[in-house]
Every structure is written in structure tokens, then in C-alpha cells.
Protein backbone atom coordinates (compact mmCIF):
# COMPACT_ATOMS: atom_id res chain seq x y z
CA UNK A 1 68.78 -10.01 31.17
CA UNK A 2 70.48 -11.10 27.96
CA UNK A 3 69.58 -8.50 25.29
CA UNK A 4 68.71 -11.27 23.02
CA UNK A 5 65.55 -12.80 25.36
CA UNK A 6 63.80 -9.24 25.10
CA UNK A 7 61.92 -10.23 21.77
CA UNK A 8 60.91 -13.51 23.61
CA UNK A 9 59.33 -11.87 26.85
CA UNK A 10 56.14 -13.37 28.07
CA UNK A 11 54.21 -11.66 31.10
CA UNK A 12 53.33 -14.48 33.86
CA UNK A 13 52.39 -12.39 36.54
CA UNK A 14 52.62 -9.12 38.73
CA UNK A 15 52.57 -8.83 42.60
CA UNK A 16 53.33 -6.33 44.72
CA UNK A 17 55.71 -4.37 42.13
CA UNK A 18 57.12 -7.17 40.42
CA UNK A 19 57.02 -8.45 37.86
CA UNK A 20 57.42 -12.52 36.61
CA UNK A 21 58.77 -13.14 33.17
CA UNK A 22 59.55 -15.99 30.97
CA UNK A 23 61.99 -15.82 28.14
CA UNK A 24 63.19 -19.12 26.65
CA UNK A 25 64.27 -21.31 29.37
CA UNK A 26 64.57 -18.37 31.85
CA UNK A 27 62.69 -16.93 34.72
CA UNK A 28 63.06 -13.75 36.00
CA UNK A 29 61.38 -10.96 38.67
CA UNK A 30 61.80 -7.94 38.09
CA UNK A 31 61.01 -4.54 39.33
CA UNK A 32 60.92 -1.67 37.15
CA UNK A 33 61.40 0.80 39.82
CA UNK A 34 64.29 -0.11 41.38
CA UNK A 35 66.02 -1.83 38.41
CA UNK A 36 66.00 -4.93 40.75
CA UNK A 37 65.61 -8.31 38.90
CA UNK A 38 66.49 -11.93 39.94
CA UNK A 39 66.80 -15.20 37.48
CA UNK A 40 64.93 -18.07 39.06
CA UNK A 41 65.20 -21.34 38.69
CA UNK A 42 63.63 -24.04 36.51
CA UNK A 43 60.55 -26.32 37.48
CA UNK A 44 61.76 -29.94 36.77
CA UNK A 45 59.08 -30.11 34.43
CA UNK A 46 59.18 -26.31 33.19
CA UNK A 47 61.16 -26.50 29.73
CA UNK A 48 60.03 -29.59 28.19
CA UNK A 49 55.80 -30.61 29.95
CA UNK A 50 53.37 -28.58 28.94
CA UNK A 51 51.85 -25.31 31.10
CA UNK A 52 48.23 -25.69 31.83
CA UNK A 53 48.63 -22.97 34.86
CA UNK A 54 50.55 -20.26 36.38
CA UNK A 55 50.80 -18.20 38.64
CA UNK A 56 52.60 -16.02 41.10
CA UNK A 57 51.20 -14.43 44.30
CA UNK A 58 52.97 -13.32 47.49
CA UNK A 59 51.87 -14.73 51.41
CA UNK A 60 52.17 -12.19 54.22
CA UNK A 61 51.81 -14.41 56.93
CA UNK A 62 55.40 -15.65 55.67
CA UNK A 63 56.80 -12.78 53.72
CA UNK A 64 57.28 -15.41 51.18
CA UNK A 65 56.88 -14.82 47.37
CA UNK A 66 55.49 -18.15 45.96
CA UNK A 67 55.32 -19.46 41.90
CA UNK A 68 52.44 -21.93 40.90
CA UNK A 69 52.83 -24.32 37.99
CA UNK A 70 50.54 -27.18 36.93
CA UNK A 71 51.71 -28.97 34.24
CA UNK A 72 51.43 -32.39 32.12
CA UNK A 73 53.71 -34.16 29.63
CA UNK A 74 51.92 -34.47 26.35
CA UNK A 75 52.69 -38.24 25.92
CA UNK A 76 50.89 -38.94 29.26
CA UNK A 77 47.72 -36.76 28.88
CA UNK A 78 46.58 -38.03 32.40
CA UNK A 79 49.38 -36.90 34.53
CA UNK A 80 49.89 -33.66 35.80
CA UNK A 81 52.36 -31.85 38.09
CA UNK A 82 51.43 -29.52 40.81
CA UNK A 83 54.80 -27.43 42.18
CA UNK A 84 55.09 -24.23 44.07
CA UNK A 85 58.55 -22.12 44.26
CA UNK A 86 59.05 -20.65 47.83
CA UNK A 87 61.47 -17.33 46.66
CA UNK A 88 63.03 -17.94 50.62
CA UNK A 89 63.35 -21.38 50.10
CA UNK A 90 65.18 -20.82 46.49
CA UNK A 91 63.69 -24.27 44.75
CA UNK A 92 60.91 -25.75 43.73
CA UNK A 93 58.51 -28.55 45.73
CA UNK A 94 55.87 -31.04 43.76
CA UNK A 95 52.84 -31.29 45.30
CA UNK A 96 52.16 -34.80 45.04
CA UNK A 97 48.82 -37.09 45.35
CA UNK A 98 46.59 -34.40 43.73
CA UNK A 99 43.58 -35.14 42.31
CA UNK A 100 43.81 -32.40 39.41
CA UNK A 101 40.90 -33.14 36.48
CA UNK A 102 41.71 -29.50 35.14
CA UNK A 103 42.69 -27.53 32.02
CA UNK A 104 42.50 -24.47 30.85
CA UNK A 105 38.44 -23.51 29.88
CA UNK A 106 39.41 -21.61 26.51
CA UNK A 107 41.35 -23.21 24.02
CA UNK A 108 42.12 -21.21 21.21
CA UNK A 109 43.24 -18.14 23.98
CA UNK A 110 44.27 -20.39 26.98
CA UNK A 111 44.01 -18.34 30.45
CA UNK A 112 46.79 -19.85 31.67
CA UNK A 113 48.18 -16.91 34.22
CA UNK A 114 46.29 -16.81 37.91
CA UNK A 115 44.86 -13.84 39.18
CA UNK A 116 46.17 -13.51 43.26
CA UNK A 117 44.10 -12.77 45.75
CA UNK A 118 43.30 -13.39 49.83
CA UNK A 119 46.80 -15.47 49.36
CA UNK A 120 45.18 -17.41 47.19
CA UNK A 121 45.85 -17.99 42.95
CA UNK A 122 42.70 -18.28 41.00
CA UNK A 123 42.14 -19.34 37.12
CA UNK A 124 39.03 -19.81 35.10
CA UNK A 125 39.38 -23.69 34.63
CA UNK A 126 37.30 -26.72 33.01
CA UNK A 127 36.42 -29.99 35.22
CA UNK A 128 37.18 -32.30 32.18
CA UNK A 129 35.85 -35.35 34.25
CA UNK A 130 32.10 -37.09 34.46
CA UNK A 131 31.29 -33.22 36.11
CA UNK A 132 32.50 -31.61 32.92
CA UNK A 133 31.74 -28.00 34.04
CA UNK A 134 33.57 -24.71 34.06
CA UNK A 135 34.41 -23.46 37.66
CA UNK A 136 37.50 -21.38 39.38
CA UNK A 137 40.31 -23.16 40.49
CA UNK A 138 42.51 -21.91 43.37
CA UNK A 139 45.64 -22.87 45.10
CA UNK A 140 45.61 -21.90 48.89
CA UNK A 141 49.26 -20.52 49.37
CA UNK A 142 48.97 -21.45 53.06
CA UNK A 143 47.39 -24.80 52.77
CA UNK A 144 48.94 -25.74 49.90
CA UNK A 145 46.25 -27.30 47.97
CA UNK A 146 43.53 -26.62 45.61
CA UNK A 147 39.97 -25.81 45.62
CA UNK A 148 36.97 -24.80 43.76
CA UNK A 149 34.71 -21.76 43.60
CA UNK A 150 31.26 -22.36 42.00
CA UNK A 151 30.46 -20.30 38.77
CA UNK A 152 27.55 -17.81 38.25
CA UNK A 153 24.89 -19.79 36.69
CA UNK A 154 22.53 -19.35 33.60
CA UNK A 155 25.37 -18.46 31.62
CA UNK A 156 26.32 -20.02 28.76
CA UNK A 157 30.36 -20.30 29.00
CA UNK A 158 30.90 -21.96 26.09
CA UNK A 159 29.70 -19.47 23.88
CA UNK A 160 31.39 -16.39 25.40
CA UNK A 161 34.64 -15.31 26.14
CA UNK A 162 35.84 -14.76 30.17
CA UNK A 163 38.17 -14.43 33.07
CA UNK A 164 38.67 -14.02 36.63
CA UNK A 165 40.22 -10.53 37.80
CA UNK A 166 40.09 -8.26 40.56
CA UNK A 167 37.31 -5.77 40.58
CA UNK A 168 38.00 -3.20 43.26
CA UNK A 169 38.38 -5.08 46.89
CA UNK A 170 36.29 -8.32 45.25
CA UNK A 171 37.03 -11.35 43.56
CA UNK A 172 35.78 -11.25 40.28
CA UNK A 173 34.75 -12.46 36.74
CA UNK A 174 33.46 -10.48 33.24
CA UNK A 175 31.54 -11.97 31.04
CA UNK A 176 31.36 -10.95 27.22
CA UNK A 177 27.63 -11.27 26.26
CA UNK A 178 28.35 -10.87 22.45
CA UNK A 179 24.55 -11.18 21.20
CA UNK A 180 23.78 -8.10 23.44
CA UNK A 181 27.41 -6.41 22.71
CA UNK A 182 27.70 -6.01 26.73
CA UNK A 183 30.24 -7.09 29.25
CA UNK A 184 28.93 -7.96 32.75
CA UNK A 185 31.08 -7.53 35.59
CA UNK A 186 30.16 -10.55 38.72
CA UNK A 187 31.78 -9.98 41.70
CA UNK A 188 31.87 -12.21 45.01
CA UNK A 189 31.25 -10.34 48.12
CA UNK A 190 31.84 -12.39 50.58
CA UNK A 191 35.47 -14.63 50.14
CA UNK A 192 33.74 -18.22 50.00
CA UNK A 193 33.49 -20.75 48.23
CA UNK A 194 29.05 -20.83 48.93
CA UNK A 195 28.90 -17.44 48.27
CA UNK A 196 26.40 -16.05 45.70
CA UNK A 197 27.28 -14.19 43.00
CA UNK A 198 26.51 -10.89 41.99
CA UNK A 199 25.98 -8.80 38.70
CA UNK A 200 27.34 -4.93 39.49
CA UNK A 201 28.03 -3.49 36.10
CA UNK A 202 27.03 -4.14 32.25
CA UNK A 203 29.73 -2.23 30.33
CA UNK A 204 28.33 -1.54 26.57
CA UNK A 205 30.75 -2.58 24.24
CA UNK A 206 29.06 -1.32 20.62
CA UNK A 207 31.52 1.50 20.62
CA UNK A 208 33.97 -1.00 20.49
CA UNK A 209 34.70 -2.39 16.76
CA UNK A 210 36.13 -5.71 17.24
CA UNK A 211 34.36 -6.13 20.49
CA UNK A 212 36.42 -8.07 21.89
CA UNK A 213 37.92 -6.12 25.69
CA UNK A 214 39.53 -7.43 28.62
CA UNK A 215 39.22 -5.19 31.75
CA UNK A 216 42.86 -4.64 33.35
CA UNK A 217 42.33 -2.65 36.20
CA UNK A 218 39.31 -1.04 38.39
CA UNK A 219 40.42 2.57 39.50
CA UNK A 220 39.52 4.66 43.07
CA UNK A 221 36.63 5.78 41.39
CA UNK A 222 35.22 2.45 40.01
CA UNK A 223 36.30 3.18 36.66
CA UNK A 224 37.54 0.20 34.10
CA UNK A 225 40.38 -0.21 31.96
CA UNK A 226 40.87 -2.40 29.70
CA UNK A 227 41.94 -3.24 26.48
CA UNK A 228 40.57 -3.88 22.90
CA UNK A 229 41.89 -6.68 20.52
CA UNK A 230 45.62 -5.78 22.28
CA UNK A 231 45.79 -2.68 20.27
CA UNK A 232 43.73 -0.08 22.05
CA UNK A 233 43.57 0.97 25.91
CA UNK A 234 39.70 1.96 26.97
CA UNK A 235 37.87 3.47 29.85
CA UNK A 236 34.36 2.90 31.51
CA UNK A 237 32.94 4.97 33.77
CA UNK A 238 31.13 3.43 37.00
CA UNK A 239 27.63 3.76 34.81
CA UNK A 240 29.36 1.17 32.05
CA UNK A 241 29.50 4.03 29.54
CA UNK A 242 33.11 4.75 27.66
CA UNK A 243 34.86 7.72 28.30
CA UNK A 244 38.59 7.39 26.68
CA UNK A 245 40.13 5.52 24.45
CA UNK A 246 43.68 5.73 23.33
CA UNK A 247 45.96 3.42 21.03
CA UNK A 248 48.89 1.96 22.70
CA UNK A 249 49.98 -0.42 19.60
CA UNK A 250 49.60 -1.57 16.00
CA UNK A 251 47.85 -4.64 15.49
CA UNK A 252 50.95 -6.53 13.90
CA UNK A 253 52.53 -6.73 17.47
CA UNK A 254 51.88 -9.21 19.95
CA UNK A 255 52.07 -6.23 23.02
CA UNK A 256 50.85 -7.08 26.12
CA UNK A 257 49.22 -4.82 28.63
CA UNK A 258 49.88 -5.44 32.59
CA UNK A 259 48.41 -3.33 35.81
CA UNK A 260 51.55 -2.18 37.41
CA UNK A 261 51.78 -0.65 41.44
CA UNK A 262 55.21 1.42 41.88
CA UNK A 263 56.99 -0.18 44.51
CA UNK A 264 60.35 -0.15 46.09
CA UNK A 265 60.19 -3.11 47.67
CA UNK A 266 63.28 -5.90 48.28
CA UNK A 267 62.47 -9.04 47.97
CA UNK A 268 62.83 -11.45 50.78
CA UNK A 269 66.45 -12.81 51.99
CA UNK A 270 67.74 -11.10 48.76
CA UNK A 271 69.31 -7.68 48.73
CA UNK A 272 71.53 -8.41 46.04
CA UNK A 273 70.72 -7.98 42.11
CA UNK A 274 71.35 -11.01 40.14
């Protein structure tokens, strides 16, 4: 990469030891323990329509690396673009005839980067049609098309901040409950899209001073890191009580924080570095 794109990096993504990056009209994977990294290729609607999601996920049944884009062009507010990148293929495919009445739930910290999981990508969405409701939106890597998995209800998801994640071997969401300065961890036990919800763990944020945290990564031990306002890495035990907390960055820096397996993994049909 070009020395001058590293003060433009954005994080899209991490799978199985890479990482996706976008710097300025540029795509990359890249694997920090091997060195390895790859430029991709550009969506036909990547540098000029608007990103409502992304993601990147891998397929075993394939041993295919795929991206995810869905995308509009802010002139026609109703159209949006669907595509998927096959890394064995080498190009890009729109997925077309969607019915897509989605965008991003938050809107002054869009969660526009999908969480993969069961070789599916998920993001915490908004049905902006007559249903006008906040759900999780999926794209089936197999299938190749998207569906919907029904929210926890009783909560009010206007008035709190939240994302989808992976807690331990379970889909899952965390809710910031700011009146009771708590974070409450929902998991989905059984893959489906009937599936109840369940509440496992209220984390107690009022040792936190901008109380604003975003859980990273659950460890062997069912402890969860996060981090606070971008600035500060924390840890909760399994009881929801903090334990550590260590500064990783000033507060002037837009840093980003991304769970990372070491891997020394090739990617598919590509030995060579590029």
C-alpha cells in the first residue's frame, strides 16, 4: 500500500485473519501476520453511490471469501444496489430484483460494517417502509439473498445506542440502557430467525465517564472487551463488573479498535502478494 493512503485507512471488516480496508478509491486484504495483502477491485457503484452496508465474511462450503455492499445513489433515494465479490471469482456480481426497504438504524454513528456469522453477514438495520421497525438484516452467503431476524422487544431502540456482535458461540446484540447506566448483552441461542431472545449479562457502566462502550470481543472465560468513547480499552468480568481498563489513544484521534485472530492463512487461488 501507497504510504500516502495510511492516514485514510478505514476498517470494513475482519475474517479469519484478514483484514478488509478502504483507503480512497482502494480496497485491500490484508494479513498482518504474514505481510500478505491483495488490492481488490472496485464495485461499479463503490466510489461515487453511497454505502448503506458492508460487509465481508468467508463460506466454507466453497472456500470462497465473499464482500457485501448495498448501496444507493443519492439523486435516486429509492434505488439501491445489492453486489457480492467472490475473491475466486475476482469481480463483482449485482444482485438484482431485491426488494431492499433498508438503511442504516443510527444516523449520526451509522453501523454500516456486518458482523459474520453461520456464513451469514448481519447489520442492525431500519425497515423504512409502512413496517417502519428496527430488525437485523442478513445476507445468506450461500443463498445469496437477504433476510430478517426479529428484534428483542420492549425496548425502546430509538432512544439507546446498539449493535449486533458475536458473544461467545451466539449471535448477538448489546443494548445501552443509559437511564440505568447498564449495558445488556441478548444473545440468540438457537440460529433462527423464530427464535426467542435472551438477556445473559447487564454490564454496569457508572464506572465508565462518558458511558458510552462498545463490546469488541467475548474471551474463553466469558469476559468482555470493549471500548470507551474510542479512547479507552475495558474489561468485564462474566458477573458484568469491570476489572481493567487501559488507554490505548488520545481523544483527538479517530483510532479504531478491531478483534484480530493470528492466522497464516493463504487466501484462495492466490499465493502471490499483490
Amino acid at each position: 500500500m501507497h504510504p500516502q493512503y495510511h492516514f485514510d485507512l478505514q476498517f470494513k471488516g475482519s475474517c479469519r485473519g484478514f483484514f478488509l480496508l478502504h483507503c480512497y478509491y482502494h480496497i485491500y486484504l490484508w494479513n498482518p501476520s504474514t505481510g500478505f495483502h491483495k488490492q481488490l477491485p472496485l464495485s461499479r457503484y463503490g466510489s461515487s453511490y453511497r454505502n448503506y452496508f458492508y460487509g465481508f465474511g468467508y463460506e466454507d462450503s466453497t472456500d470462497d471469501y465473499f464482500l457485501v455492499s448495498i448501496s444507493h445513489d443519492p439523486k435516486l433515494a429509492n434505488t439501491k444496489h445489492l453486489e457480492i465479490f467472490s475473491l475466486r471469482a475476482n469481480k463483482w456480481k449485482e444482485i438484482e430484483g431485491i426488494h431492499c426497504p433498508y438503511i442504516n438504524s443510527s444516523t449520526d454513528y451509522p453501523k454500516t460494517i456486518g458482523t459474520p456469522f453461520n456464513g451469514a453477514i448481519h447489520w442492525f438495520a431500519f425497515r423504512h417502509d409502512h413496517l417502519r421497525k428496527d430488525i437485523i438484516l442478513a445476507f445468506d452467503l450461500i443463498e445469496r439473498k437477504l433476510f430478517e431476524i426479529p428484534l428483542p422487544i420492549d425496548i425502546d431502540y430509538e432512544a439507546t445506542n446498539c449493535d449486533v456482535w458475536v458473544f461467545g458461540e451466539f449471535l448477538s446484540i448489546w443494548v445501552m440502557d443509559y437511564a440505568n447506566d447498564t449495558v445488556e448483552i441478548w444473545v440468540l441461542k438457537e440460529y433462527n430467525v423464530h427464535s426467542p431472545w435472551t438477556k445473559t449479562l447487564v454490564l454496569s457502566i457508572d464506572g465508565i465517564s462518558t458511558k458510552l462502550f462498545s463490546p469488541i470481543c467475548s474471551t474463553k472465560s466469558s469476559d468482555i472487551i470493549g471500548t470507551e468513547d474510542g479512547w479507552r480499552l475495558v474489561k468485564y468480568n462474566d458477573k458484568g463488573q469491570l476489572i481493567e481498563s487501559h488507554f490505548y489513544s488520545d481523544s483527538t484521534h479517530g483510532t479504531e479498535v478491531a478483534l484480530y485472530t493470528e492466522s497464516l492463512l493463504s487466501l484462495p487461488c492466490d499465493n502471490e502478494q499483490a
